[in-house]
Protein backbone atom coordinates (compact mmCIF):
# COMPACT_ATOMS: atom_id res chain seq x y z
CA UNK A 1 8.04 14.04 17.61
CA UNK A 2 5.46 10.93 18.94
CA UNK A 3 2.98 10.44 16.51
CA UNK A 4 0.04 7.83 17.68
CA UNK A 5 -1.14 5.69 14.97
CA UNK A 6 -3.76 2.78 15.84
CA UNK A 7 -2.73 3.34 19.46
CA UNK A 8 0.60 2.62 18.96
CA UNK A 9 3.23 4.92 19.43
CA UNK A 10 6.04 5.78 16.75
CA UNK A 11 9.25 7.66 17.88
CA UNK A 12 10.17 10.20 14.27
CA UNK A 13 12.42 12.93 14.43
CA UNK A 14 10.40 16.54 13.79
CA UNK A 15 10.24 17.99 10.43
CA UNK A 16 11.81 14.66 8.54
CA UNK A 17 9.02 12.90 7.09
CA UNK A 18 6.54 14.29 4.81
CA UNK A 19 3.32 12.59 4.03
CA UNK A 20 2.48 12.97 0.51
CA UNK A 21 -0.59 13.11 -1.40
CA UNK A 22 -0.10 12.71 -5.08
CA UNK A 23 -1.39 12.17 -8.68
CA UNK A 24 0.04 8.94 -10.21
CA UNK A 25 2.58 10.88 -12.93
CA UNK A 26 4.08 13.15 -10.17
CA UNK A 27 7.66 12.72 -10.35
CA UNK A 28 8.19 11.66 -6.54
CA UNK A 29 6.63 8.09 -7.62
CA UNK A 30 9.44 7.09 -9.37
CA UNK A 31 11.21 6.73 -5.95
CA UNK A 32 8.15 4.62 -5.08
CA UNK A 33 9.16 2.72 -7.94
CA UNK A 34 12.53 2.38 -7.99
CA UNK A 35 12.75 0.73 -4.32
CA UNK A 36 9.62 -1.37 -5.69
CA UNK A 37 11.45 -3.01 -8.70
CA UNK A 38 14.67 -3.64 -6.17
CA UNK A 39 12.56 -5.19 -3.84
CA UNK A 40 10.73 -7.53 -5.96
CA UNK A 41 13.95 -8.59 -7.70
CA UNK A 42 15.44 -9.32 -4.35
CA UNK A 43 12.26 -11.39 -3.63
CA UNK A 44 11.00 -12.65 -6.42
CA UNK A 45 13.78 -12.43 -9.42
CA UNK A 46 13.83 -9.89 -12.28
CA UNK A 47 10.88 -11.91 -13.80
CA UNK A 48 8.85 -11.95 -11.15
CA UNK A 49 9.54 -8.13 -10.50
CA UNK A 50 8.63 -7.43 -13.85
CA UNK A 51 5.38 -9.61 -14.13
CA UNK A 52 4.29 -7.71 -10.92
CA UNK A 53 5.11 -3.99 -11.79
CA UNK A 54 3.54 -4.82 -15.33
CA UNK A 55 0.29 -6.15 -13.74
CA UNK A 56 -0.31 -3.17 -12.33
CA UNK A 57 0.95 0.37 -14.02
CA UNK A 58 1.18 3.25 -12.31
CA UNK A 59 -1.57 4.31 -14.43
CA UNK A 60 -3.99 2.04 -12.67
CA UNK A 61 -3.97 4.61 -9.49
CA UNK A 62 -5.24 7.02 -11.11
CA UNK A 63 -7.78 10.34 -9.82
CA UNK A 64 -10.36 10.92 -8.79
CA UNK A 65 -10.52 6.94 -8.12
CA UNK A 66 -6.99 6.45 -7.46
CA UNK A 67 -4.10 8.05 -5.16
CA UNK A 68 -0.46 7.63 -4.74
CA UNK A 69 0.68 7.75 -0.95
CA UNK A 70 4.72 8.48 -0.15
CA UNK A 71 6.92 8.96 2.99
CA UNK A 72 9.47 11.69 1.95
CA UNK A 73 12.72 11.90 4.33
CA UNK A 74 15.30 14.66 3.44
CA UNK A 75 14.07 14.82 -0.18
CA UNK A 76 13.82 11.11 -1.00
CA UNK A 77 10.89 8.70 -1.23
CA UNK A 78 11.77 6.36 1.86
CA UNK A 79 7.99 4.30 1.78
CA UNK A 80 4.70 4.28 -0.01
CA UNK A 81 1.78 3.07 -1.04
CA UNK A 82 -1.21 3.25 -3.99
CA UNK A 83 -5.16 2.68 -3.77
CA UNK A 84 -7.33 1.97 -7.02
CA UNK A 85 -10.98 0.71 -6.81
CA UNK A 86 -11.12 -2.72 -6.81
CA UNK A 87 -14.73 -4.44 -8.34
CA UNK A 88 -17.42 -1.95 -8.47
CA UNK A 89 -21.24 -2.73 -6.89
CA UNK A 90 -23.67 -3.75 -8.88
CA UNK A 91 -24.85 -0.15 -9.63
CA UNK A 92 -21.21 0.67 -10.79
CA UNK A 93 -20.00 2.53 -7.73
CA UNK A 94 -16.59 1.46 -6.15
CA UNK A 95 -17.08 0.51 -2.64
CA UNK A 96 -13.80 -1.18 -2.13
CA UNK A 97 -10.37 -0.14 -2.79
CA UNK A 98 -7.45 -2.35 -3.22
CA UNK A 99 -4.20 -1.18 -1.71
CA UNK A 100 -1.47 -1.61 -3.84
CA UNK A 101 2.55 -0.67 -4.02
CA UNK A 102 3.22 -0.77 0.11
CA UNK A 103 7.50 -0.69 0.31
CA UNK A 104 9.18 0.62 2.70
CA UNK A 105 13.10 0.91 1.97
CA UNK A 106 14.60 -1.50 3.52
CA UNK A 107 17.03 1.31 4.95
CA UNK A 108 14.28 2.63 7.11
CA UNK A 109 12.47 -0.13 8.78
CA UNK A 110 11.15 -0.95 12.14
CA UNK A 111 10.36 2.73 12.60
CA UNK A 112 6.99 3.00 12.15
CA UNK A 113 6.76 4.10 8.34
CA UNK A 114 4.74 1.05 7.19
CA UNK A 115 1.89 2.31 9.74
CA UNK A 116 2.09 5.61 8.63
CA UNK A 117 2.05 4.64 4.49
CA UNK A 118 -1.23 2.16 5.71
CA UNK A 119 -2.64 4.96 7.93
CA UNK A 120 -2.81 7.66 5.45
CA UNK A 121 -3.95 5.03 2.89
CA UNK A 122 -6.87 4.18 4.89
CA UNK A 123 -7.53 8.18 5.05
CA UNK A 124 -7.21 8.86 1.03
CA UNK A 125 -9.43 5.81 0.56
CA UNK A 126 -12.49 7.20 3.15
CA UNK A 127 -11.87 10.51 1.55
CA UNK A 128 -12.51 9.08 -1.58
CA UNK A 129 -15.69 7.20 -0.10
CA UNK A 130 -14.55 3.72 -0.39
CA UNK A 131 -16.15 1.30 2.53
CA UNK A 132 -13.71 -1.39 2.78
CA UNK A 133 -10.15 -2.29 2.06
CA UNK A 134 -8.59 -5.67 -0.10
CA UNK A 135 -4.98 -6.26 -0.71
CA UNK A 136 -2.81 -9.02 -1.81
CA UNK A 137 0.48 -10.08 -0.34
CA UNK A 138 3.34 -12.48 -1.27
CA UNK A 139 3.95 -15.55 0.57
CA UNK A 140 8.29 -14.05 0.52
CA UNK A 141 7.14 -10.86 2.58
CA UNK A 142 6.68 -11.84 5.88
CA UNK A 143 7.12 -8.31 7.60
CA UNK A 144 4.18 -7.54 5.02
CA UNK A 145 1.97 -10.26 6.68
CA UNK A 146 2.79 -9.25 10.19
CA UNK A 147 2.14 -5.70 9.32
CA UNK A 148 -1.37 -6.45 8.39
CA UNK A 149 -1.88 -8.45 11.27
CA UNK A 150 -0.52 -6.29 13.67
CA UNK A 151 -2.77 -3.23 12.27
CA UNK A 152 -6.41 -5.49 12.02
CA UNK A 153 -6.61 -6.44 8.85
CA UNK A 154 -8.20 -9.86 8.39
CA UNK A 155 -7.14 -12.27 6.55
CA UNK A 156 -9.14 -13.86 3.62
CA UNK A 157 -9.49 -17.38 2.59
CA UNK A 158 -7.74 -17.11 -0.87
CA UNK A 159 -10.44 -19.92 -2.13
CA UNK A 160 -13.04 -17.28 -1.88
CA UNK A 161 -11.89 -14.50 -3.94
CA UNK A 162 -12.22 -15.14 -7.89
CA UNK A 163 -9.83 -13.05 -9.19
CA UNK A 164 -6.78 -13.75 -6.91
CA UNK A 165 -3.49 -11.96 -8.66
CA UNK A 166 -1.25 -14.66 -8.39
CA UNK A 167 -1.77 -18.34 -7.35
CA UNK A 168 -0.13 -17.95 -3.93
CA UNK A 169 -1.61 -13.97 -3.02
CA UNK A 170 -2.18 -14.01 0.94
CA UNK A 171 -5.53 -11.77 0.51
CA UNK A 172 -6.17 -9.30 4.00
CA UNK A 173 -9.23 -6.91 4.05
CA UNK A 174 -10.18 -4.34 6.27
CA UNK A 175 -13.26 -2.20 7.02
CA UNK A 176 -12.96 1.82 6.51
CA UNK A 177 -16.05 2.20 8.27
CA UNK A 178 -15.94 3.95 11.92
C-alpha cells in the first residue's frame, strides 16, 4: 500500500496499520502510554518521565474537546498522539488545540508513522473546529524537531508564549486552516 501524506509518499504493508479514533479511557491508550513512560525515562530519567506524564493526565484529552489518536500494527499500539484545547478566545471558544503524547515506538521508525499520527491529528482537531495547532517539544528529541519541520510547522519564539511547560519547551504551531 502507498499512502500520500503532505505529498510525501510512505511505503506500509496493506491491512497492518489501523488508524484509531478513541475516547481517552479506551483501553488501547495504555499502549500509548506504556511506550510514553519508556521513552521519557530513556530521555529524560524516571523523574522527568514522571513530572511529564503527571502534567498532563490522560484525562486532559478528553471529548467532545479532546481525542486520543493511535497507530495499531498486528494488535499493538506502535505510535500515537492526543489533542486538548489549549487557551480559549476571549468569548470562551477553543480555537487552538495543543497536540500532545506524539511517540512512535522506537521499533517502528523511519516508516512514515509519525506523519500519519500528525496527519490524522490535524484531521480530529478540524473536525473538532479548532483553527490552529501549538505543541511543545523537548530539546532531547531531535527526530521530534525534524518531524515538525519537515511537515510545516513553525517554530515559535519560546519568549513569546506565557505559559511555556517547561523552561526549555521548543514551541511549533501550525495553521488547520485550508
Amino acid at each position: 500500500m502507498t499512502e500520500t501524506v503532505r505529498n510525501e509518499t510512505i511505503r506500509l504493508e496493506p491491512g497492518r496499520v489501523r488508524m484509531l479514533r478513541v475516547e481517552h479511557d479506551d483501553p488501547r491508550v495504555q499502549g500509548l502510554l506504556d511506550g510514553l513512560l519508556g521513552e521519557y525515562t530513556e530521555r529524560y530519567g524516571a523523574e522527568g518521565a514522571a513530572a511529564e506524564l503527571g502534567r498532563y493526565p490522560v484525562t486532559e484529552f478528553v471529548a467532545p474537546l479532546g481525542r486520543m489518536v493511535l497507530a495499531e500494527l498486528d494488535g499493538e499500539i506502535v505510535a500515537g498522539g492526543a489533542l486538548r484545547p489549549y487557551r480559549p478566545e476571549p468569548d470562551g471558544t477553543p480555537r487552538t488545540v495543543e497536540f500532545k503524547r506524539i511517540w512512535t515506538s522506537v521499533a517502528h521508525r523511519r516508516k512514515g508513522l509519525g506523519r500519519l499520527i500528525m496527519t490524522a491529528l490535524e484531521d480530529a482537531a478540524r473536525d473538532l473546529g479548532y483553527r490552529s495547532v501549538i505543541l511543545f517539544t523537548g530539546p532531547s528529541q531531535p527526530e521530534a524537531v525534524a518531524l515538525y519541520e519537515r511537515i510545516g510547522y513553525r517554530w515559535v519564539d519560546p519568549t513569546t508564549i506565557d505559559d511555556l511547560p517547561y523552561p526549555k519547551a521548543v514551541p511549533f504551531a501550525h495553521d488547520l486552516r485550508p
